[in-house]
N, C-alpha and C. Protein backbone atom coordinates (compact mmCIF):
# COMPACT_ATOMS: atom_id res chain seq x y z
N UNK A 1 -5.51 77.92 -33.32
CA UNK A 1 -6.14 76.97 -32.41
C UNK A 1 -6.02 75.55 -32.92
N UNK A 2 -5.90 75.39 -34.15
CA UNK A 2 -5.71 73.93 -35.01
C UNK A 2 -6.76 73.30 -35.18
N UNK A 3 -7.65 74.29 -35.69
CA UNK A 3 -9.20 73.13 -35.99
C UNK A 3 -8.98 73.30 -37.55
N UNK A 4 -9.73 72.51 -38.13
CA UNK A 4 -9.65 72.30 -39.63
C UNK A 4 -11.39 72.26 -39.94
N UNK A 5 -11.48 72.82 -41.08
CA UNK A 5 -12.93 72.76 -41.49
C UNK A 5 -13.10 71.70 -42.59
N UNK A 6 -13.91 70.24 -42.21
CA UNK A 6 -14.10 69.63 -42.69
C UNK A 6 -15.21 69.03 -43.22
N UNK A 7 -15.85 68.08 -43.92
CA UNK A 7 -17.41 67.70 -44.27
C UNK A 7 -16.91 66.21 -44.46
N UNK A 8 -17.66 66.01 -43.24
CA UNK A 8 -18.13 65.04 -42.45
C UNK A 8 -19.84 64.55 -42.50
N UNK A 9 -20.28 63.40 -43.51
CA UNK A 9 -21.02 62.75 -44.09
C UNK A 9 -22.24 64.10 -44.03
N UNK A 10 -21.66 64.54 -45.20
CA UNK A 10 -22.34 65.53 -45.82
C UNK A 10 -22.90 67.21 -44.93
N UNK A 11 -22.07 67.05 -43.61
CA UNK A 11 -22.14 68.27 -43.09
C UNK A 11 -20.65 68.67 -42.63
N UNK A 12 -20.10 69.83 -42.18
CA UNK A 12 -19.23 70.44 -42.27
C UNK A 12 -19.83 70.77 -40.35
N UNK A 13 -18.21 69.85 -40.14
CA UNK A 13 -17.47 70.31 -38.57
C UNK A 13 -16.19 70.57 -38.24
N UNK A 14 -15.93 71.65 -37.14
CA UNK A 14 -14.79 71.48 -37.13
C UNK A 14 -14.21 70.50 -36.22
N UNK A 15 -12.62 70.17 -36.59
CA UNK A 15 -12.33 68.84 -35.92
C UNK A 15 -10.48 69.29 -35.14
N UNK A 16 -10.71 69.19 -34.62
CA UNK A 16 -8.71 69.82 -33.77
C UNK A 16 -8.18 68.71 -34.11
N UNK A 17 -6.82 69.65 -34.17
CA UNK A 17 -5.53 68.47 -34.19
C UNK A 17 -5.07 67.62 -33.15
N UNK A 18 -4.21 66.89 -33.67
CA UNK A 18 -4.09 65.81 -32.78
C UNK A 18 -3.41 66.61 -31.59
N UNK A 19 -2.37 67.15 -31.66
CA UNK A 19 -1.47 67.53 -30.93
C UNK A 19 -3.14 68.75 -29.40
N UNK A 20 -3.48 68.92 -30.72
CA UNK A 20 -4.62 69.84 -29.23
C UNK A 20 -5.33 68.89 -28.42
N UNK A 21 -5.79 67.75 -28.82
CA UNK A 21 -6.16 66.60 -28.50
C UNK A 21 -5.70 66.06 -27.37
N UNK A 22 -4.50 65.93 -27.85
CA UNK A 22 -3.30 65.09 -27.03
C UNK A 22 -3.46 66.31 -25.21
N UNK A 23 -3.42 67.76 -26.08
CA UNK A 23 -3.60 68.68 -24.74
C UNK A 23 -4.93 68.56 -24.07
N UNK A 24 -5.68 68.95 -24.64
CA UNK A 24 -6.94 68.68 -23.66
C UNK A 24 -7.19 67.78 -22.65
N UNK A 25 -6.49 66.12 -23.68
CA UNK A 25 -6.72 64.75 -22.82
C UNK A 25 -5.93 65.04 -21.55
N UNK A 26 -5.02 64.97 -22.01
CA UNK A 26 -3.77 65.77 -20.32
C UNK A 26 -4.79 66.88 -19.19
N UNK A 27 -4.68 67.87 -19.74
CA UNK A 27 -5.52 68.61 -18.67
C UNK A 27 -6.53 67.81 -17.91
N UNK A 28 -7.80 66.90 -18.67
CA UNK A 28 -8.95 66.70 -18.10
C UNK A 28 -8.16 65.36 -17.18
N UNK A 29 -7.19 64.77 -17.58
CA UNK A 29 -6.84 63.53 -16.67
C UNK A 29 -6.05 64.34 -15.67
N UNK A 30 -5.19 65.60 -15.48
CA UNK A 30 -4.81 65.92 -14.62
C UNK A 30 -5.49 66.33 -13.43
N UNK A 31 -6.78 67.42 -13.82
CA UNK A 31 -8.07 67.73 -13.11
C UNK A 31 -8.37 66.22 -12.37
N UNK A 32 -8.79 65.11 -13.07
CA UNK A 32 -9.38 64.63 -12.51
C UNK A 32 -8.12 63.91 -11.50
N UNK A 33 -7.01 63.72 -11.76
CA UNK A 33 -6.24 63.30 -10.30
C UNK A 33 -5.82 64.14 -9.48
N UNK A 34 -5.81 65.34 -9.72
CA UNK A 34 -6.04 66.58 -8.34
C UNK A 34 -7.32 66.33 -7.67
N UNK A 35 -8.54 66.06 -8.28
CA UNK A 35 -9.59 65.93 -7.56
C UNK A 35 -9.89 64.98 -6.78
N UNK A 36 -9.84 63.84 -7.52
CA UNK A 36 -9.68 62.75 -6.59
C UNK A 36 -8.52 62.08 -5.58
N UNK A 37 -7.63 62.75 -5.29
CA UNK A 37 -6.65 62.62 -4.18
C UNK A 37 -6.40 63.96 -3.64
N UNK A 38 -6.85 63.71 -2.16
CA UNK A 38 -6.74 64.71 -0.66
C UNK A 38 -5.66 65.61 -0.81
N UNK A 39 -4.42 66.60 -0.60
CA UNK A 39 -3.54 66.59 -0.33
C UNK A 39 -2.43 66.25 -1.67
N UNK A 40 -2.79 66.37 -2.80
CA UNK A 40 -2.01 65.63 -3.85
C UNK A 40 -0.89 67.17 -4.33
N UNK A 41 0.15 66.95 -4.30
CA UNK A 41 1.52 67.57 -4.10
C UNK A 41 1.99 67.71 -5.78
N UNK A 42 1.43 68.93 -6.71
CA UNK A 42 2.01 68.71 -8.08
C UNK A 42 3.49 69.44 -7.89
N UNK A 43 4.50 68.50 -8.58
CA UNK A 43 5.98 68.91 -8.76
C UNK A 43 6.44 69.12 -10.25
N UNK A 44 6.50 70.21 -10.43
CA UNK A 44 7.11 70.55 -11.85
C UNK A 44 8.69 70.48 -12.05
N UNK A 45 9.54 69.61 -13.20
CA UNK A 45 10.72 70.27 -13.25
C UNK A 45 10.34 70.26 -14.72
N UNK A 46 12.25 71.38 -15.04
CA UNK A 46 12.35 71.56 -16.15
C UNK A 46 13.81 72.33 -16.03
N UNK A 47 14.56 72.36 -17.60
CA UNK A 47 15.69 72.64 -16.91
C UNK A 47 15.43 74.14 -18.33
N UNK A 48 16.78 74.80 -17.84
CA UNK A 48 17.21 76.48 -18.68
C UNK A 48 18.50 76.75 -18.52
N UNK A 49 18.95 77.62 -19.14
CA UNK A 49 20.55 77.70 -18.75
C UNK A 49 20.49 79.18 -18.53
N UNK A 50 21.83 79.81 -18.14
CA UNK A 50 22.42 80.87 -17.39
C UNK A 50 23.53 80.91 -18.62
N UNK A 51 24.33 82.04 -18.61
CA UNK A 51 25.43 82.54 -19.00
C UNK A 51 26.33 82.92 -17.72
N UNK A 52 27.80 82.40 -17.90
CA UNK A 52 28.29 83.28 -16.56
C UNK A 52 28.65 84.23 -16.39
N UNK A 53 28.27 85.15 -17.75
CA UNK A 53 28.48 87.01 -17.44
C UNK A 53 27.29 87.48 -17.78
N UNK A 54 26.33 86.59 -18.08
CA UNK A 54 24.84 87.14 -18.89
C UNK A 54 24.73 87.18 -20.70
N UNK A 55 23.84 87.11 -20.60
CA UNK A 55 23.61 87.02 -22.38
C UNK A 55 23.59 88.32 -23.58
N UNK A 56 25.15 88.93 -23.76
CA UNK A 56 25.27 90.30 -24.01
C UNK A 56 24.98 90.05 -25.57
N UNK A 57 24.55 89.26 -26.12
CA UNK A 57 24.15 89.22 -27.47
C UNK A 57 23.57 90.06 -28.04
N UNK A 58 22.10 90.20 -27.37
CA UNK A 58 20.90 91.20 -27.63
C UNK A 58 20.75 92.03 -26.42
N UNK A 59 20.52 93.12 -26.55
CA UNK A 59 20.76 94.59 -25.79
C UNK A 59 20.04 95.50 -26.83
N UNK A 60 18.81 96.60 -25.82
CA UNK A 60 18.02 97.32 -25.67
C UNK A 60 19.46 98.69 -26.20
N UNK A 61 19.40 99.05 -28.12
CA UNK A 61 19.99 100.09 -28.51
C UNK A 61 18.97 101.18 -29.18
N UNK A 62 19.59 102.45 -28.99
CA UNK A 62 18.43 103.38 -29.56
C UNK A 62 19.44 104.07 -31.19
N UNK A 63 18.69 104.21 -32.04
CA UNK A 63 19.48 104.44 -33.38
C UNK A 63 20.61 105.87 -32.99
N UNK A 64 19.34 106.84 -32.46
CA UNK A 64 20.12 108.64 -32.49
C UNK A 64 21.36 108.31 -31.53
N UNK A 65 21.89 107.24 -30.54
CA UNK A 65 22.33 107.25 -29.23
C UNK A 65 23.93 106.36 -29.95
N UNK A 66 25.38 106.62 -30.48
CA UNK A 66 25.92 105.64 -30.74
C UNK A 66 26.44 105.12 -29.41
N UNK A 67 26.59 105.54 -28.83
CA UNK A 67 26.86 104.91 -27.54
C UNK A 67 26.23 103.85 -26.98
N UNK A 68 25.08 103.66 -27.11
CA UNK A 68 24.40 102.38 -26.84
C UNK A 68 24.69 101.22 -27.44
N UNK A 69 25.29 101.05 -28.78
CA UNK A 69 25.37 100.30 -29.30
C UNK A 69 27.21 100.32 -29.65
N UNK A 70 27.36 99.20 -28.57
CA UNK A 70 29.15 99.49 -28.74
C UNK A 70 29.84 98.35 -29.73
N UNK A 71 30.98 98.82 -29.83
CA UNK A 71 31.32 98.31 -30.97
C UNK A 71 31.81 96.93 -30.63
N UNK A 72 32.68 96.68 -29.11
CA UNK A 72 33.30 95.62 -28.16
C UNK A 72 31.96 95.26 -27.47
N UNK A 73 31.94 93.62 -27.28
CA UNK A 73 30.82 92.98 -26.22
C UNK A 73 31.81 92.03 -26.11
N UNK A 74 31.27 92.16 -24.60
CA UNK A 74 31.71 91.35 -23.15
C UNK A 74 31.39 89.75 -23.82
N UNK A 75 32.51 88.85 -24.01
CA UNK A 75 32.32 87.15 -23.66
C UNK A 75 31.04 87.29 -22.94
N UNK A 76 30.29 86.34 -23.29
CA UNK A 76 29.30 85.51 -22.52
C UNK A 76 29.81 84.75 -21.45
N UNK A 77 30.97 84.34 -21.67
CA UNK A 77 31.54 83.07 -21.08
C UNK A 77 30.93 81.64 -20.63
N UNK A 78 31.30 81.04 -19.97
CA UNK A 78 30.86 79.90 -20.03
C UNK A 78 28.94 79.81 -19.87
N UNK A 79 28.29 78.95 -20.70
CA UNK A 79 26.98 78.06 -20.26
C UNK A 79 27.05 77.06 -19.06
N UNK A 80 26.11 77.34 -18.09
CA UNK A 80 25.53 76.05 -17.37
C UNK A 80 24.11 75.77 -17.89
N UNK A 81 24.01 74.75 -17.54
CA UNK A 81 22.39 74.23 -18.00
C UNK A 81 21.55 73.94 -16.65
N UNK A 82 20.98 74.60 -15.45
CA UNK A 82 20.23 74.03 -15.03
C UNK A 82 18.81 73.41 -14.94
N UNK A 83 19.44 72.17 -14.21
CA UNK A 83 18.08 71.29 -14.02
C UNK A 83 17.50 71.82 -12.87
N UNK A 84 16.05 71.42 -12.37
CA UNK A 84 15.76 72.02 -11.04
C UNK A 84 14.32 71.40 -10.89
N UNK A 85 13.64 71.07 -9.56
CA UNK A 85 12.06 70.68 -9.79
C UNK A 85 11.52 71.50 -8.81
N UNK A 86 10.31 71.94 -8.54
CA UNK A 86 9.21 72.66 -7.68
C UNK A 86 8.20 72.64 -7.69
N UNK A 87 7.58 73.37 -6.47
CA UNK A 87 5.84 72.69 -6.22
C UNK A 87 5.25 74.32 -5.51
N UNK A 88 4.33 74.56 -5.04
CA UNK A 88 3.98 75.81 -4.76
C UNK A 88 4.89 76.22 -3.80
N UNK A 89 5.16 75.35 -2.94
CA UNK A 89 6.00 76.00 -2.15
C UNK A 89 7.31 76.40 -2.32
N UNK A 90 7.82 76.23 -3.17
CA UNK A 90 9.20 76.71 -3.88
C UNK A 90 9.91 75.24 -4.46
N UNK A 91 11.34 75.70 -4.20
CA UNK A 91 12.05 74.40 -4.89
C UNK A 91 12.14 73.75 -3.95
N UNK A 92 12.56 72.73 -4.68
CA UNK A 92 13.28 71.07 -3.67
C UNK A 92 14.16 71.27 -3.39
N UNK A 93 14.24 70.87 -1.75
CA UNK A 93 15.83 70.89 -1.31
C UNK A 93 16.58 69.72 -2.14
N UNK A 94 17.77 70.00 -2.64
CA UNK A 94 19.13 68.84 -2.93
C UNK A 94 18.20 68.33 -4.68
N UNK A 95 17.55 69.27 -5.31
CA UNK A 95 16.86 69.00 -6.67
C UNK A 95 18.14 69.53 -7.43
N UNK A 96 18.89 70.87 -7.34
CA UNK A 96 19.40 71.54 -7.89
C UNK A 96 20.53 71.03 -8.58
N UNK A 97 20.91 70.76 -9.82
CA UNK A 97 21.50 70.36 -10.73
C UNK A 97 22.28 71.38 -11.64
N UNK A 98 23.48 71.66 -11.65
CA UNK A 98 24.12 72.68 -12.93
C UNK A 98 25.27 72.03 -13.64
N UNK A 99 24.94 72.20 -14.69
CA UNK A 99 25.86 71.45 -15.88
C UNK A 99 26.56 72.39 -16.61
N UNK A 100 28.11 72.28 -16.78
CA UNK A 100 28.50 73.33 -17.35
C UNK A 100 28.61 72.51 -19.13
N UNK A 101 28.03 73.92 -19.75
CA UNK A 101 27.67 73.10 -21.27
C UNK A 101 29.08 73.57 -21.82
N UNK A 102 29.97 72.42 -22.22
CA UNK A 102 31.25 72.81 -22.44
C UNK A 102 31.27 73.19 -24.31
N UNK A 103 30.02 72.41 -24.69
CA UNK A 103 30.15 73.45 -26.52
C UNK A 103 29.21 74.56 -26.82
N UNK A 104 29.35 74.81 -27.85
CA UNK A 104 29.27 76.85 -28.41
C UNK A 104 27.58 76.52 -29.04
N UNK A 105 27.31 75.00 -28.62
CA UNK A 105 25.68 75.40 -29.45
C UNK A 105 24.75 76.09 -28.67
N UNK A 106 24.10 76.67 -29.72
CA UNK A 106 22.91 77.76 -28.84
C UNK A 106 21.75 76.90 -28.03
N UNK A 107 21.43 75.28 -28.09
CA UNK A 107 20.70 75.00 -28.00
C UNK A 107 21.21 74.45 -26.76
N UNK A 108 20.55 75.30 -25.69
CA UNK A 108 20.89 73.99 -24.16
C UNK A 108 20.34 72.79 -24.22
N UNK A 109 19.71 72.32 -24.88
CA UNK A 109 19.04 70.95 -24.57
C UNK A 109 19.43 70.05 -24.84
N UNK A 110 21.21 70.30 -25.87
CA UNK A 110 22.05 69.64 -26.27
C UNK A 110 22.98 69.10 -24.98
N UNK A 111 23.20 69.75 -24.18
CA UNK A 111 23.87 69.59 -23.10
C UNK A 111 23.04 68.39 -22.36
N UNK A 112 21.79 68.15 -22.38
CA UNK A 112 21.20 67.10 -21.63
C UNK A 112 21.15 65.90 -22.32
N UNK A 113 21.22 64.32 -21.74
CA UNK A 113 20.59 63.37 -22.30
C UNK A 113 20.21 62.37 -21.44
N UNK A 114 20.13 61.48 -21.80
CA UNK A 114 18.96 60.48 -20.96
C UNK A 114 19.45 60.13 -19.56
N UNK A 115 20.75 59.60 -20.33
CA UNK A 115 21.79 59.26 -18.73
C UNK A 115 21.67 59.99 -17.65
N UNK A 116 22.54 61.38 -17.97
CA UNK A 116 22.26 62.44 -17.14
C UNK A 116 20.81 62.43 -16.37
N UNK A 117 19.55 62.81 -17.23
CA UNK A 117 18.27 62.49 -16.49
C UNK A 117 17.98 61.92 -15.47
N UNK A 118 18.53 60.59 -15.85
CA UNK A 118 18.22 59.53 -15.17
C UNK A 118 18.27 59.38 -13.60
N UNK A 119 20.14 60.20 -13.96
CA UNK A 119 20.86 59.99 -12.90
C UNK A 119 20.43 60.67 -11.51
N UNK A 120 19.99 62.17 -12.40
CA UNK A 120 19.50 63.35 -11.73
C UNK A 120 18.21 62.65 -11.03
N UNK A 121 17.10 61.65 -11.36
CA UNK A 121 16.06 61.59 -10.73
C UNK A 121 16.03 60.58 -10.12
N UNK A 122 17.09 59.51 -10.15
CA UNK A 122 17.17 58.30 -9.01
C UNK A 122 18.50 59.37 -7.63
N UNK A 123 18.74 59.96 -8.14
CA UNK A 123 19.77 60.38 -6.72
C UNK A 123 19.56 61.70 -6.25
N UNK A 124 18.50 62.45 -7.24
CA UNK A 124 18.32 63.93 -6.17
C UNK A 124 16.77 63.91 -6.02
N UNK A 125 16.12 63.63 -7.38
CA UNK A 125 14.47 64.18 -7.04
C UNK A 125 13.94 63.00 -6.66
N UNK A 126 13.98 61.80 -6.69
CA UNK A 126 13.15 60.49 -5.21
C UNK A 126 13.60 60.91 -4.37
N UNK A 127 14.83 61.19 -3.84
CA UNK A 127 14.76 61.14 -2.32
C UNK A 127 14.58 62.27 -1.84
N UNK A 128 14.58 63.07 -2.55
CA UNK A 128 13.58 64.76 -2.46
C UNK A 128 12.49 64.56 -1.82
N UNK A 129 11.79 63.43 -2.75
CA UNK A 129 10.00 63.44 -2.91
C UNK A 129 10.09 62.23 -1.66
N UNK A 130 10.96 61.59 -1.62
CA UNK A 130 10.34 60.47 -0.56
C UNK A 130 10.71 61.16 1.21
N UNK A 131 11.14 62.22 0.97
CA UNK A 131 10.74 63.12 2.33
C UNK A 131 9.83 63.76 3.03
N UNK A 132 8.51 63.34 1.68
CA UNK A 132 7.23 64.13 2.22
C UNK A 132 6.47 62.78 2.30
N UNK A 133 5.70 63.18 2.85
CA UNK A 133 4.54 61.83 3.92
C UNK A 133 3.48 62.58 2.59
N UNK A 134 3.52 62.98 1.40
CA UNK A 134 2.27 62.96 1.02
C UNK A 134 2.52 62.69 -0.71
N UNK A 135 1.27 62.08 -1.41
CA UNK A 135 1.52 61.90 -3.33
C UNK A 135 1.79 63.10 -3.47
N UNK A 136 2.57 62.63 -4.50
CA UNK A 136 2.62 63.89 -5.53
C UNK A 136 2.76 63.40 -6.57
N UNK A 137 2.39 64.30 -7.59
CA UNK A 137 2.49 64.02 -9.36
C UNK A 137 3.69 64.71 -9.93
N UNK A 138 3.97 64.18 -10.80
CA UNK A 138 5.41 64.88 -11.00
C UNK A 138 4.99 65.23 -12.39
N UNK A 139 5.13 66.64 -13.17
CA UNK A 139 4.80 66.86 -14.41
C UNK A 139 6.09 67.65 -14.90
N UNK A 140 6.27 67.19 -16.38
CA UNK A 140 7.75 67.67 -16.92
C UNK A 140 6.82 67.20 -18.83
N UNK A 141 7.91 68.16 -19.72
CA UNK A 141 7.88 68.09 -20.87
C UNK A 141 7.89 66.96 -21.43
N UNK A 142 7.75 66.63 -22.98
CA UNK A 142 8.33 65.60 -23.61
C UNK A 142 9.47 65.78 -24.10
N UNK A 143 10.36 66.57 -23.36
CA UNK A 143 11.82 66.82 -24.54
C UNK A 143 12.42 64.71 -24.44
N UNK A 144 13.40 65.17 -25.19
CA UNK A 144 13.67 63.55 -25.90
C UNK A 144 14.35 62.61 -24.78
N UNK A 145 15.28 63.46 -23.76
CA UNK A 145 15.54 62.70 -22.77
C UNK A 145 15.12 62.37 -21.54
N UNK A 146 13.92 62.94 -21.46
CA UNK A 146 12.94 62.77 -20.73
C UNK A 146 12.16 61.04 -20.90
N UNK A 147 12.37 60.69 -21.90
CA UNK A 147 11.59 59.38 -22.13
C UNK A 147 12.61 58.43 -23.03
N UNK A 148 13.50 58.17 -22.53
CA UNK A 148 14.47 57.31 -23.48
C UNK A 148 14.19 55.51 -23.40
N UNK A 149 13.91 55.27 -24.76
CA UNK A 149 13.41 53.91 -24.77
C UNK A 149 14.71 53.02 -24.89
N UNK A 150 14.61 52.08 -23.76
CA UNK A 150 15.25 51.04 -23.62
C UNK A 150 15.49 49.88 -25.20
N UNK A 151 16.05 49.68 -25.22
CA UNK A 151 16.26 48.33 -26.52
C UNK A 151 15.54 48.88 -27.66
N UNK A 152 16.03 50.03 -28.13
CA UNK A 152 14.10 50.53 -28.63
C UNK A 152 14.74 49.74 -30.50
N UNK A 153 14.09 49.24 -31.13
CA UNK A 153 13.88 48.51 -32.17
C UNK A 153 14.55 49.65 -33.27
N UNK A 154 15.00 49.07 -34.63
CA UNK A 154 15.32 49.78 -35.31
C UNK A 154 14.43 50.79 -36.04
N UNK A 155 14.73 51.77 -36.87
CA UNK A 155 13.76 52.33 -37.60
C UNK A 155 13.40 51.81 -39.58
N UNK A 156 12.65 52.22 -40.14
CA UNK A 156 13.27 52.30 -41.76
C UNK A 156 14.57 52.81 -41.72
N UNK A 157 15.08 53.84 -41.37
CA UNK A 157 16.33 54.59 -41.82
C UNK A 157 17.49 53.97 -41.26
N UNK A 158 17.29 52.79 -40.46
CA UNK A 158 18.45 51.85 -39.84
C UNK A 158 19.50 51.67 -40.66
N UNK A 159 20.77 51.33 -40.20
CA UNK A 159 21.65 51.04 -41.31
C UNK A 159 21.02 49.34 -41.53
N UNK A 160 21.55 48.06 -42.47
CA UNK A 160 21.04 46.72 -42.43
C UNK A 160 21.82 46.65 -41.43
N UNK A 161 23.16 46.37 -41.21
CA UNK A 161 23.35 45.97 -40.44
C UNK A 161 23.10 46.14 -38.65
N UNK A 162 22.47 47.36 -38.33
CA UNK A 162 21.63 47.33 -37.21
C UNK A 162 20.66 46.92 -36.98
N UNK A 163 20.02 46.24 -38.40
CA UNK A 163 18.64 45.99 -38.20
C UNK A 163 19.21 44.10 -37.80
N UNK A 164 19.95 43.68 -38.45
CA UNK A 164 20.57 42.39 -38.37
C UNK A 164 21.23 42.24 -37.11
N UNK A 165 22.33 43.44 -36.42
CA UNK A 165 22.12 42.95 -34.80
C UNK A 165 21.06 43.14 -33.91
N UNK A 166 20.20 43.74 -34.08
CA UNK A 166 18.73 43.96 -33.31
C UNK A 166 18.24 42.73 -33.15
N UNK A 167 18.32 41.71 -34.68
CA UNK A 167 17.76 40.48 -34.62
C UNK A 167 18.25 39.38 -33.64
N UNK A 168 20.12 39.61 -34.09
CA UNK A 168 20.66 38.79 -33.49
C UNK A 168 20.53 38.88 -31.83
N UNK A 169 20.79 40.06 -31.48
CA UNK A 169 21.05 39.91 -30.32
C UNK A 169 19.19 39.35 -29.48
N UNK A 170 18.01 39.35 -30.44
CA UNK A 170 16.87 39.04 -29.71
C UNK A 170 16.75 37.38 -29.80
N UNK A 171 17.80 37.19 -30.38
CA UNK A 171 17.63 35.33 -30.85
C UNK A 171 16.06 35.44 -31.57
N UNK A 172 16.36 36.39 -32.34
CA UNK A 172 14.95 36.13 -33.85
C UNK A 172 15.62 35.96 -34.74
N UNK A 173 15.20 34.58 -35.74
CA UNK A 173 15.90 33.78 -36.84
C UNK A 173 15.78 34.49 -38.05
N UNK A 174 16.55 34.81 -38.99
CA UNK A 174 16.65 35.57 -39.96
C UNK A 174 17.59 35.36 -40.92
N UNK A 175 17.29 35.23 -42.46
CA UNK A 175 18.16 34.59 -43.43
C UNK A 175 19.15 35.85 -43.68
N UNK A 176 20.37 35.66 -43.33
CA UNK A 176 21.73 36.85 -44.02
C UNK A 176 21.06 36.95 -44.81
N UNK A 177 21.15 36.73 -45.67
CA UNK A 177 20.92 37.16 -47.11
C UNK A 177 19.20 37.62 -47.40
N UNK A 178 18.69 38.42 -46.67
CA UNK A 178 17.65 39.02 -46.40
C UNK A 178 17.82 40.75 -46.69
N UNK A 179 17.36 41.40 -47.79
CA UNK A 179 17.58 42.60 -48.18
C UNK A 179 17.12 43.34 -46.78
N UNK A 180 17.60 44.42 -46.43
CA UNK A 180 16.86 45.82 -45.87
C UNK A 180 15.68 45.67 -45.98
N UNK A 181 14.83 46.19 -46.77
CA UNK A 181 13.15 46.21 -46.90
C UNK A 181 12.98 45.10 -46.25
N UNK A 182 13.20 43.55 -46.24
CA UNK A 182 12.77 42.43 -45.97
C UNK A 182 13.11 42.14 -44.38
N UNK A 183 13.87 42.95 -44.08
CA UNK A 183 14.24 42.96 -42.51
C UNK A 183 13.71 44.05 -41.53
N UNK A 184 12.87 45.18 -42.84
CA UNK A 184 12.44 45.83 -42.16
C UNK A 184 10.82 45.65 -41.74
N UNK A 185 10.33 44.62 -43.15
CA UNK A 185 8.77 44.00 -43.13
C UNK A 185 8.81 43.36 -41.37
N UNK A 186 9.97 42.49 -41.07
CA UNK A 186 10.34 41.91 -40.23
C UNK A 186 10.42 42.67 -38.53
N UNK A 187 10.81 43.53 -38.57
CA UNK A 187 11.12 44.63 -37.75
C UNK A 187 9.45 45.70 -37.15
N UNK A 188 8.47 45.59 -38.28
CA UNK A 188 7.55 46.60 -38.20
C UNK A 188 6.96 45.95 -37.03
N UNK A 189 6.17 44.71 -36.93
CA UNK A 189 5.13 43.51 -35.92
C UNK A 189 5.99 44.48 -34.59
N UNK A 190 6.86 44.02 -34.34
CA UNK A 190 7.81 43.97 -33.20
C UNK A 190 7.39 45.83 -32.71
N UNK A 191 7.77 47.06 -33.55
CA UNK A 191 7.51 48.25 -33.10
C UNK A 191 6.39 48.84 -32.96
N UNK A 192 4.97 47.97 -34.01
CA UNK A 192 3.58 48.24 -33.70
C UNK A 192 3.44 47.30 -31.87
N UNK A 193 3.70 46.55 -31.63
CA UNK A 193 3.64 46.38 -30.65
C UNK A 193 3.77 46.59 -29.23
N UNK A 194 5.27 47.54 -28.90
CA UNK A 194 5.99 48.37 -28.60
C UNK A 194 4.78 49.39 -28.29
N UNK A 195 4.36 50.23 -29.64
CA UNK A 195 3.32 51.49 -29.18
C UNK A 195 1.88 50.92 -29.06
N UNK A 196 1.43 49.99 -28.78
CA UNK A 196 0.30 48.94 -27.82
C UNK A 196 1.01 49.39 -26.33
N UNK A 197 1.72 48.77 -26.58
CA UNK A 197 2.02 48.51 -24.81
C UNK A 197 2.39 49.90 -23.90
N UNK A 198 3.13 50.84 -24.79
CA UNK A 198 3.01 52.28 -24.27
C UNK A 198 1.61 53.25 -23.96
């Protein structure tokens, strides 16, 4: 559950993690905008992939039976990755998205990134949603391309010289001859600020 047992000015409570935190706050703000809007339309997407012969990897074998467990398996053959969004009433017409994942990683989520996203929700899911005469909320994960930050500032682990075009290109004045650490003291103001405004 992620509570921790702690002592807290001289008595002992338990206290949840952030991440449960972070869940609860979501739920009670979701409740409360289902409640307070008439008619409010929740749309879930999320994407999964397919195999185009099925996923013969793992298969239901019994030890006494050798036949069950053959020695030849069928190609998987190609991955698609679909994207897709829905609401109680089923899917969205013209939501449907399939990406064929042209490398061997196991992880579909490699196949997605921001672009793609993007593209997918200014040209299939608005004009999906702007066909209904009623709100809706649109709820989806935090995977990484789901929220891709624009201009987003360097990190510590920057190379210098990214941290030095970050500067340049913001027209913020900065001595060359300014070590890493000293460009990164420089760099921090700018990304605490950033998570203010988010």
């Amino acid at each position: 559950m992620g509570y921790k047992h702690r002592e807290v000015n001289g008595r002992k409570i338990l206290c949840e993690q952030k991440h449960v935190v972070a869940k609860i706050t979501f739920l009670r703000t979701y409740l409360q905008l289902i409640n307070s809007c008439e008619n409010l339309i929740s749309v879930y997407l999320d994407e999964t992939w397919i195999y185009q012969n099925g996923a013969s990897i793992h298969r239901w074998v019994h030890d006494t039976d050798p036949k069950s467990n053959p020695t030849k398996i069928k190609s998987e053959g190609s991955r698609f990755t679909i994207l897709h969004a829905g609401c109680s009433t089923g899917s969205l017409d013209g939501c449907n998205n399939f990406l064929n994942s042209k490398n061997n990683d196991r992880d579909y989520h490699k196949a997605m990134d921001g672009t793609i996203f993007q593209n997918w929700v200014v040209n299939q899911l608005i004009p999906a949603l702007a066909k209904w005469n009623q709100k809706c909320v649109v709820l989806l994960d935090n995977a990484l391309y789901h929220s891709v930050q624009l201009d987003k500032p360097p990190t510590c682990c920057s190379k210098k010289c990214e941290m030095q075009e970050w500067f340049f290109k913001h027209s913020n004045e900065f001595d060359k001859k300014f070590s890493k650490k000293q460009l990164w003291n420089l760099i921090k103001p700018f990304r605490n600020n950033r998570k203010k405004d988010i």
